[in-house]
N, C-alpha and C. Protein backbone atom coordinates (compact mmCIF):
# COMPACT_ATOMS: atom_id res chain seq x y z
N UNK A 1 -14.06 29.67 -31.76
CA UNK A 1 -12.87 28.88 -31.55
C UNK A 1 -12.51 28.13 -32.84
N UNK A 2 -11.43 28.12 -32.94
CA UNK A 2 -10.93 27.50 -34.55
C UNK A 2 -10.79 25.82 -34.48
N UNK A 3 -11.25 24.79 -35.09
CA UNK A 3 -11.56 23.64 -35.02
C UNK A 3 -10.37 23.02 -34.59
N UNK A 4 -8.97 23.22 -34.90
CA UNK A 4 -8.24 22.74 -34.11
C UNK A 4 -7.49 22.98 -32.56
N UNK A 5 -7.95 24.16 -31.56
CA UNK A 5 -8.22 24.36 -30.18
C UNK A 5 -9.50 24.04 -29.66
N UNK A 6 -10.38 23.95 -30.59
CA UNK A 6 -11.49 22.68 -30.03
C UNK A 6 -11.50 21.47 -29.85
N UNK A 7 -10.80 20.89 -30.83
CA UNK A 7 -10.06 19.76 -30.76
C UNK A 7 -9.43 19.33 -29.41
N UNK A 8 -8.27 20.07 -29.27
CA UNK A 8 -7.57 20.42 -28.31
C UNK A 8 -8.11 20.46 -26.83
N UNK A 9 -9.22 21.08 -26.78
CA UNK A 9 -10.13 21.10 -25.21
C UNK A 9 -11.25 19.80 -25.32
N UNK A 10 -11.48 19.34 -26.37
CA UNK A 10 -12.32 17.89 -26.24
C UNK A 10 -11.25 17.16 -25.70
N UNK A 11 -10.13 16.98 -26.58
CA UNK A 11 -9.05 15.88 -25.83
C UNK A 11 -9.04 15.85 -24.18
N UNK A 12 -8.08 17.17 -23.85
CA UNK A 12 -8.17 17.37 -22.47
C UNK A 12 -9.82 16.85 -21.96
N UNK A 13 -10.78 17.07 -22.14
CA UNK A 13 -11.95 16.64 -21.08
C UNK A 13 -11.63 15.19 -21.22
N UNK A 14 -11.64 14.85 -22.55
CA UNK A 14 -12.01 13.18 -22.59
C UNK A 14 -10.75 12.31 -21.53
N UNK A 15 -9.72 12.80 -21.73
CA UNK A 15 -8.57 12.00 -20.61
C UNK A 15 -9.44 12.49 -19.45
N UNK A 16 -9.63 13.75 -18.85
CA UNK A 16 -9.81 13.86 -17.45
C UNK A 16 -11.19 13.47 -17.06
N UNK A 17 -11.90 12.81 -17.69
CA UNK A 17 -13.18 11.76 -17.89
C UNK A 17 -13.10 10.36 -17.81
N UNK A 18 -11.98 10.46 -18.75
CA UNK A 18 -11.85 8.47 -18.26
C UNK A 18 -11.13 8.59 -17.37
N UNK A 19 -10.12 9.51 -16.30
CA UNK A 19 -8.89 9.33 -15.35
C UNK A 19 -10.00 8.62 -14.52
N UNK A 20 -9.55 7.83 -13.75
CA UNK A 20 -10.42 7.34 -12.28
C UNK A 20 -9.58 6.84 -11.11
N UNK A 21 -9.91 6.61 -9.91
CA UNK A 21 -9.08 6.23 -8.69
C UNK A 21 -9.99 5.93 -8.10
N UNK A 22 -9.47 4.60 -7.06
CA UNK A 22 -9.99 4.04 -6.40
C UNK A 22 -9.26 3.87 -5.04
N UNK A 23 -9.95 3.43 -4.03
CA UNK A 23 -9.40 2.98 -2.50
C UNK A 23 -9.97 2.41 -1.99
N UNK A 24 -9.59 1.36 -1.28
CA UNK A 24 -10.14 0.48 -0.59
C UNK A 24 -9.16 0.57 0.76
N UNK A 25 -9.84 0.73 2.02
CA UNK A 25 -9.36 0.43 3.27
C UNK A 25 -9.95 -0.84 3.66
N UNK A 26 -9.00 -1.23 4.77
CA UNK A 26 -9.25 -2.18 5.52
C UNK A 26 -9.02 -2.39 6.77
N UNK A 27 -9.24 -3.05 8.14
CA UNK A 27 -8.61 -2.91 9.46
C UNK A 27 -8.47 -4.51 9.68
N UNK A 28 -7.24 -4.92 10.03
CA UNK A 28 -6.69 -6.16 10.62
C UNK A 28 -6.53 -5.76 12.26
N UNK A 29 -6.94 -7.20 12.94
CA UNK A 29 -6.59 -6.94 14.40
C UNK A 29 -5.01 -7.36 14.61
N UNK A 30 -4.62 -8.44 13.49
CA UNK A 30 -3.38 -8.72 13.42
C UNK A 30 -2.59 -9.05 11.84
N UNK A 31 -1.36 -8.61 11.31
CA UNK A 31 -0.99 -9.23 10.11
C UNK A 31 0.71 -9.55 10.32
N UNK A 32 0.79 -10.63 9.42
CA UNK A 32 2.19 -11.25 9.45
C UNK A 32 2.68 -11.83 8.39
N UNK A 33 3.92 -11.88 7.51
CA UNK A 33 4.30 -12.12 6.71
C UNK A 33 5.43 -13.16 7.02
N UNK A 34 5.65 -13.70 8.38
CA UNK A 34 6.32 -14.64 8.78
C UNK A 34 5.45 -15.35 9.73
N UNK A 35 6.18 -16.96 10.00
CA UNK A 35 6.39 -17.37 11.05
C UNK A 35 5.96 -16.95 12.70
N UNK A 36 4.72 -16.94 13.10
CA UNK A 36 4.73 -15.79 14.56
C UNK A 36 3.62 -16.82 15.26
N UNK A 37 4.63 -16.97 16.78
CA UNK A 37 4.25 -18.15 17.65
C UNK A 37 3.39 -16.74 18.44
N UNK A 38 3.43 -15.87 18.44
CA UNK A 38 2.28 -15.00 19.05
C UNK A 38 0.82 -15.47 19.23
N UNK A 39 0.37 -16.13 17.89
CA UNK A 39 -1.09 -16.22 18.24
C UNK A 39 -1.31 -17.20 19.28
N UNK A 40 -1.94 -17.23 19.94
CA UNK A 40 -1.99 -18.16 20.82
C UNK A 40 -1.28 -17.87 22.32
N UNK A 41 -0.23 -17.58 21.93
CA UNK A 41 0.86 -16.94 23.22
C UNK A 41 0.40 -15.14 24.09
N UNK A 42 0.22 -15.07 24.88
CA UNK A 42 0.47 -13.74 25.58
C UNK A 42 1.83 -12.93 25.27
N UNK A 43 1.13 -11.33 24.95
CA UNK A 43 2.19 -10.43 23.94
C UNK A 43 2.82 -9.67 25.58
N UNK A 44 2.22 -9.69 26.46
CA UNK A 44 2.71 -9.10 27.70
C UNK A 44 4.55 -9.31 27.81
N UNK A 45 5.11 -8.10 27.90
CA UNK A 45 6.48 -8.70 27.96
C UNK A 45 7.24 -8.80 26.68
N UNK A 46 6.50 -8.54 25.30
CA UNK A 46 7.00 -8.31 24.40
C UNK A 46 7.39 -7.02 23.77
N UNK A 47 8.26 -6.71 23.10
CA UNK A 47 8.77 -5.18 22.70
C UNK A 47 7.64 -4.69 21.57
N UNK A 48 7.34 -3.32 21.41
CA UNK A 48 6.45 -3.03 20.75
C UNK A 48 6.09 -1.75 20.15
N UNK A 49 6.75 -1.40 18.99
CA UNK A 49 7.01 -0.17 18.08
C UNK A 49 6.05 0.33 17.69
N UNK A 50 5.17 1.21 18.37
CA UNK A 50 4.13 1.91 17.95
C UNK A 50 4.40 2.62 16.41
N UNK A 51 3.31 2.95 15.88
CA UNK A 51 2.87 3.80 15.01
C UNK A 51 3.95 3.19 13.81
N UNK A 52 4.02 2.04 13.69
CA UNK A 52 4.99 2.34 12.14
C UNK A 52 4.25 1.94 10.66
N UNK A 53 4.76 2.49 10.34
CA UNK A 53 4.15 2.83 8.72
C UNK A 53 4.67 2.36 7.34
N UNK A 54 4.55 2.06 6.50
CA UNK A 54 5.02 1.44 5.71
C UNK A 54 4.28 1.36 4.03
N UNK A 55 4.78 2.35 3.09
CA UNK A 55 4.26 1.82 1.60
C UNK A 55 5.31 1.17 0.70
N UNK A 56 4.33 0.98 -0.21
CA UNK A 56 5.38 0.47 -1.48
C UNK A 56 4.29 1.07 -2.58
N UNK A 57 4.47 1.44 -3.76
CA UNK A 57 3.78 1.70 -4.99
C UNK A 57 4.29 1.62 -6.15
N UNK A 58 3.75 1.48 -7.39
CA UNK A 58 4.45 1.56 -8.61
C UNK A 58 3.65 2.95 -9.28
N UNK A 59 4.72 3.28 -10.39
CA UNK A 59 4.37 4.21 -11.73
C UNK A 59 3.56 3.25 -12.60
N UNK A 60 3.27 4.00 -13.64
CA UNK A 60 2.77 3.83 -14.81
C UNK A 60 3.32 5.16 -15.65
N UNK A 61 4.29 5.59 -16.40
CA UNK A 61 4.38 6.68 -17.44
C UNK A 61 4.50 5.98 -18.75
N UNK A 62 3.12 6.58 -19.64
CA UNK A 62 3.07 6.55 -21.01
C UNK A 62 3.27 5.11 -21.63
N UNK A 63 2.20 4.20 -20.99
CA UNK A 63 2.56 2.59 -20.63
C UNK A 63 3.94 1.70 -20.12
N UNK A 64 4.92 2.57 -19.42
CA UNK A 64 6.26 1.92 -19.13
C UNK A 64 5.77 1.84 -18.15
N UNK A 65 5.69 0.87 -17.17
CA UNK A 65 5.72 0.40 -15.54
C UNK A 65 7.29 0.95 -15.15
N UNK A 66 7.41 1.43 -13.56
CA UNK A 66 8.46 1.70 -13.11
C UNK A 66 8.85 0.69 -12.34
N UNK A 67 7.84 -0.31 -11.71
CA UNK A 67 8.08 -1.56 -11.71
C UNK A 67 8.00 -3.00 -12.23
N UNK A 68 8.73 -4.04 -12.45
CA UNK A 68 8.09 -5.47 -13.16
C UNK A 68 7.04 -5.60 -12.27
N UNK A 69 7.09 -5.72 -11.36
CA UNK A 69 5.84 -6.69 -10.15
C UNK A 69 5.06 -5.67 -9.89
N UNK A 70 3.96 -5.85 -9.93
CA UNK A 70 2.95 -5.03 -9.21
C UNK A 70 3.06 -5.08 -7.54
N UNK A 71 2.79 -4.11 -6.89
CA UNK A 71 3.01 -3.74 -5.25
C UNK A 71 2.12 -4.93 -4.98
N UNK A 72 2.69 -5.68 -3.65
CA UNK A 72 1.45 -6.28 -2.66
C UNK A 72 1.35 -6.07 -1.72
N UNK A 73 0.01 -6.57 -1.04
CA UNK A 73 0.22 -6.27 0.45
C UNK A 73 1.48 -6.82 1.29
N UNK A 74 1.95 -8.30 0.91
CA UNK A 74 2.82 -8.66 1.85
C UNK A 74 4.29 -7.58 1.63
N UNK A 75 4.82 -7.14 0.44
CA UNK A 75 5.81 -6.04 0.39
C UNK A 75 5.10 -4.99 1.06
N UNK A 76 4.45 -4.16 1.23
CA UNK A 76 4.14 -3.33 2.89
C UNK A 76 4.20 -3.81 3.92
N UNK A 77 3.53 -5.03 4.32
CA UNK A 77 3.84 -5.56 5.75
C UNK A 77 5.15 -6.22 5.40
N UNK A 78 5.77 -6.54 5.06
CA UNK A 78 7.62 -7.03 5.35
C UNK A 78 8.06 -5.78 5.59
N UNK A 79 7.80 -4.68 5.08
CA UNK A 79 8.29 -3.49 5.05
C UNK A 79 8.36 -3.12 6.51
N UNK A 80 7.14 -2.70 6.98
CA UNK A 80 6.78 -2.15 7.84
C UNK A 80 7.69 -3.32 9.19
N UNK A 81 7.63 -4.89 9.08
CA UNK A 81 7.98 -5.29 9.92
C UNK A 81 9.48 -5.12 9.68
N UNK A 82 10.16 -4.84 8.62
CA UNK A 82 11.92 -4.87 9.18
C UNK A 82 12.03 -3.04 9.68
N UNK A 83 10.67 -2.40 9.29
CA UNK A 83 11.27 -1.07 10.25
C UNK A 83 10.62 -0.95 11.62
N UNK A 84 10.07 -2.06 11.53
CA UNK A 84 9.90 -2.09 13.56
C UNK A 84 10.38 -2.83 13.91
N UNK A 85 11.59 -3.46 13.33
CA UNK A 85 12.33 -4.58 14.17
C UNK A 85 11.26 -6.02 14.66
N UNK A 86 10.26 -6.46 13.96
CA UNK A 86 9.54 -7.37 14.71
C UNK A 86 9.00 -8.39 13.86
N UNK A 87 7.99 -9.05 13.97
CA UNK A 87 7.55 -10.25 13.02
C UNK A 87 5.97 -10.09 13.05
N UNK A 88 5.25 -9.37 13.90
CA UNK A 88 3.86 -9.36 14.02
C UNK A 88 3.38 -7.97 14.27
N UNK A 89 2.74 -7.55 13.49
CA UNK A 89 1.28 -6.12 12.97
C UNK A 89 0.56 -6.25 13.73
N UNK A 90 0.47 -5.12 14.94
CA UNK A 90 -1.33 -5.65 15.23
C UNK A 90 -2.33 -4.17 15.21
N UNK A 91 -3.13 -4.18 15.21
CA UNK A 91 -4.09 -3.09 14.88
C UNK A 91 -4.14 -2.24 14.29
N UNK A 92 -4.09 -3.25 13.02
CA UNK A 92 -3.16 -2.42 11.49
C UNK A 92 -4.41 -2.36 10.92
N UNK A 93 -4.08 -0.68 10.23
CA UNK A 93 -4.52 -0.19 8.91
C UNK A 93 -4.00 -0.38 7.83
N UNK A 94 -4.94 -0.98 6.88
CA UNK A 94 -4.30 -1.19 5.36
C UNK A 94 -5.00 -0.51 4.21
N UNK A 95 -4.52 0.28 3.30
CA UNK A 95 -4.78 0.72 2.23
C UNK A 95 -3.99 0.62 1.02
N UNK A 96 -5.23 0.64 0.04
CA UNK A 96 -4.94 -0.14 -1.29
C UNK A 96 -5.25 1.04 -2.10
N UNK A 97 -4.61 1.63 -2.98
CA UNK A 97 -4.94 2.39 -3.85
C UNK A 97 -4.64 2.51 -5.29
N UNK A 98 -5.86 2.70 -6.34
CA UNK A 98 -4.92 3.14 -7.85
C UNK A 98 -5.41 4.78 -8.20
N UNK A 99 -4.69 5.11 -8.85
CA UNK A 99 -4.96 6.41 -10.16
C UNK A 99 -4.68 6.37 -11.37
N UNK A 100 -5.28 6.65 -12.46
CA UNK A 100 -4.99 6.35 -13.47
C UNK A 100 -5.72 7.58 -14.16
N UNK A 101 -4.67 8.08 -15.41
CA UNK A 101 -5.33 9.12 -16.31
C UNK A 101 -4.85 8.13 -17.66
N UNK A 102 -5.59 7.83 -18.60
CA UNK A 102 -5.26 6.91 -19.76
C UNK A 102 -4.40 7.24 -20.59
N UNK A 103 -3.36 6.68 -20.44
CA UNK A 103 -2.27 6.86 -21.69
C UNK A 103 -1.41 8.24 -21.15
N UNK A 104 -1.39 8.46 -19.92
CA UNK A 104 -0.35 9.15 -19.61
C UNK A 104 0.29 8.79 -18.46
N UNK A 105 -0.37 8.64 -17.22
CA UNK A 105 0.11 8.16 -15.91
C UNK A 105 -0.86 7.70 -15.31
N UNK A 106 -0.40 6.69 -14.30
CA UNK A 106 -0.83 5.62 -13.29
C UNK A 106 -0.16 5.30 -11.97
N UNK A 107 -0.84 5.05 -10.83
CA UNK A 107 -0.09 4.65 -10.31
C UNK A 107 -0.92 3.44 -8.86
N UNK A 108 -0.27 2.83 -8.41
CA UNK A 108 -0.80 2.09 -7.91
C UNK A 108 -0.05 0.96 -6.47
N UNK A 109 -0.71 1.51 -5.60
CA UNK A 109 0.06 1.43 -4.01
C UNK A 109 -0.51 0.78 -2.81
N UNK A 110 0.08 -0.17 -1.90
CA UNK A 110 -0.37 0.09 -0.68
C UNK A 110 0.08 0.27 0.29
N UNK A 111 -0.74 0.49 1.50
CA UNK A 111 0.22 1.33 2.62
C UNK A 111 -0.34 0.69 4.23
N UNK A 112 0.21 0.63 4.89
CA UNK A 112 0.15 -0.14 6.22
C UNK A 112 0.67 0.54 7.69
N UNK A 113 -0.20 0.84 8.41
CA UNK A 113 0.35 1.21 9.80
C UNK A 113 -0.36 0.57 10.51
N UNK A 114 0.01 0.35 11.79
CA UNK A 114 0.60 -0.09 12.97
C UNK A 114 1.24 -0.54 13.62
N UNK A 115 1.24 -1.18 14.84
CA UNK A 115 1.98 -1.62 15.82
C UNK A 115 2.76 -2.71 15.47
N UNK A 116 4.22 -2.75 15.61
CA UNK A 116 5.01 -3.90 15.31
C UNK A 116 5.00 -4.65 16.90
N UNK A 117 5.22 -5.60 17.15
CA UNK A 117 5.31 -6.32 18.15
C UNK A 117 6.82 -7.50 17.60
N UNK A 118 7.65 -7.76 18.62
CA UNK A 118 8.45 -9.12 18.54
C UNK A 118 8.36 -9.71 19.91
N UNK A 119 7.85 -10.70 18.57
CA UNK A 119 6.58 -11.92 19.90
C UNK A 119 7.85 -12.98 20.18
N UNK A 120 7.67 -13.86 21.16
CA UNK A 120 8.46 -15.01 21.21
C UNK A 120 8.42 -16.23 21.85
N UNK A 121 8.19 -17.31 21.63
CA UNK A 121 7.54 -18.41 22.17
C UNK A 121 8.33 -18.41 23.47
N UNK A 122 7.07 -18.32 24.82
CA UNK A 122 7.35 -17.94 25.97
C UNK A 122 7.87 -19.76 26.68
N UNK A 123 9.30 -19.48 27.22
CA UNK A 123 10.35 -20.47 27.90
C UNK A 123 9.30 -21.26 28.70
């Protein structure tokens, strides 16, 4: 092999050597990003949007972020609660994830399902 396509295949290993990713799960019995007279109150009688889901993530290309702010958890759960119409998560899955290959791309996300509930301080 001629010293500069050796070159060439050291590079390639060494990025796909340092690339790494990580995940972290988690399970909440309940999450909320508002105001929610639920705890305490009985959900019986309240409306309740199974299965909804919800990410947010950013890029990384060639050190430009595709976003200023880095993703948080509460931007997934707001998410997830204006697409179930509700104010309270319950027997939610949460995941946190990055990828990264150095100096080319990144990216970095989290993601949230379950049950929306709209709770309401009972008359």
């Amino acid at each position: 092999m001629r010293p500069r396509a050796l070159a060439r295949v050291a590079l390639v290993l060494l990025l796909v050597a340092a690339g790494g990713c990580a995940t972290e799960r988690f399970r909440f019995a309940a999450l909320s990003s508002q105001p929610v007279p639920a705890l305490g109150y009985p959900l019986e009688g309240s409306r309740v949007v199974p299965d909804v889901a919800s990410e947010v993530r950013s890029h990384t290309i060639l050190w430009i972020p595709t976003n200023t702010d880095a993703p948080t958890l509460q931007d997934a759960v707001d998410g997830a609660l204006r697409r179930g119409g509700g104010n309270l998560l319950v027997d939610v899955d949460v995941e946190h994830w990055w990828v990264f290959v150095p100096f080319l791309y990144g990216q970095e996300g989290w993601r949230v399902r379950g049950d929306v509930v709209r709770s309401v301080e009972p008359r």
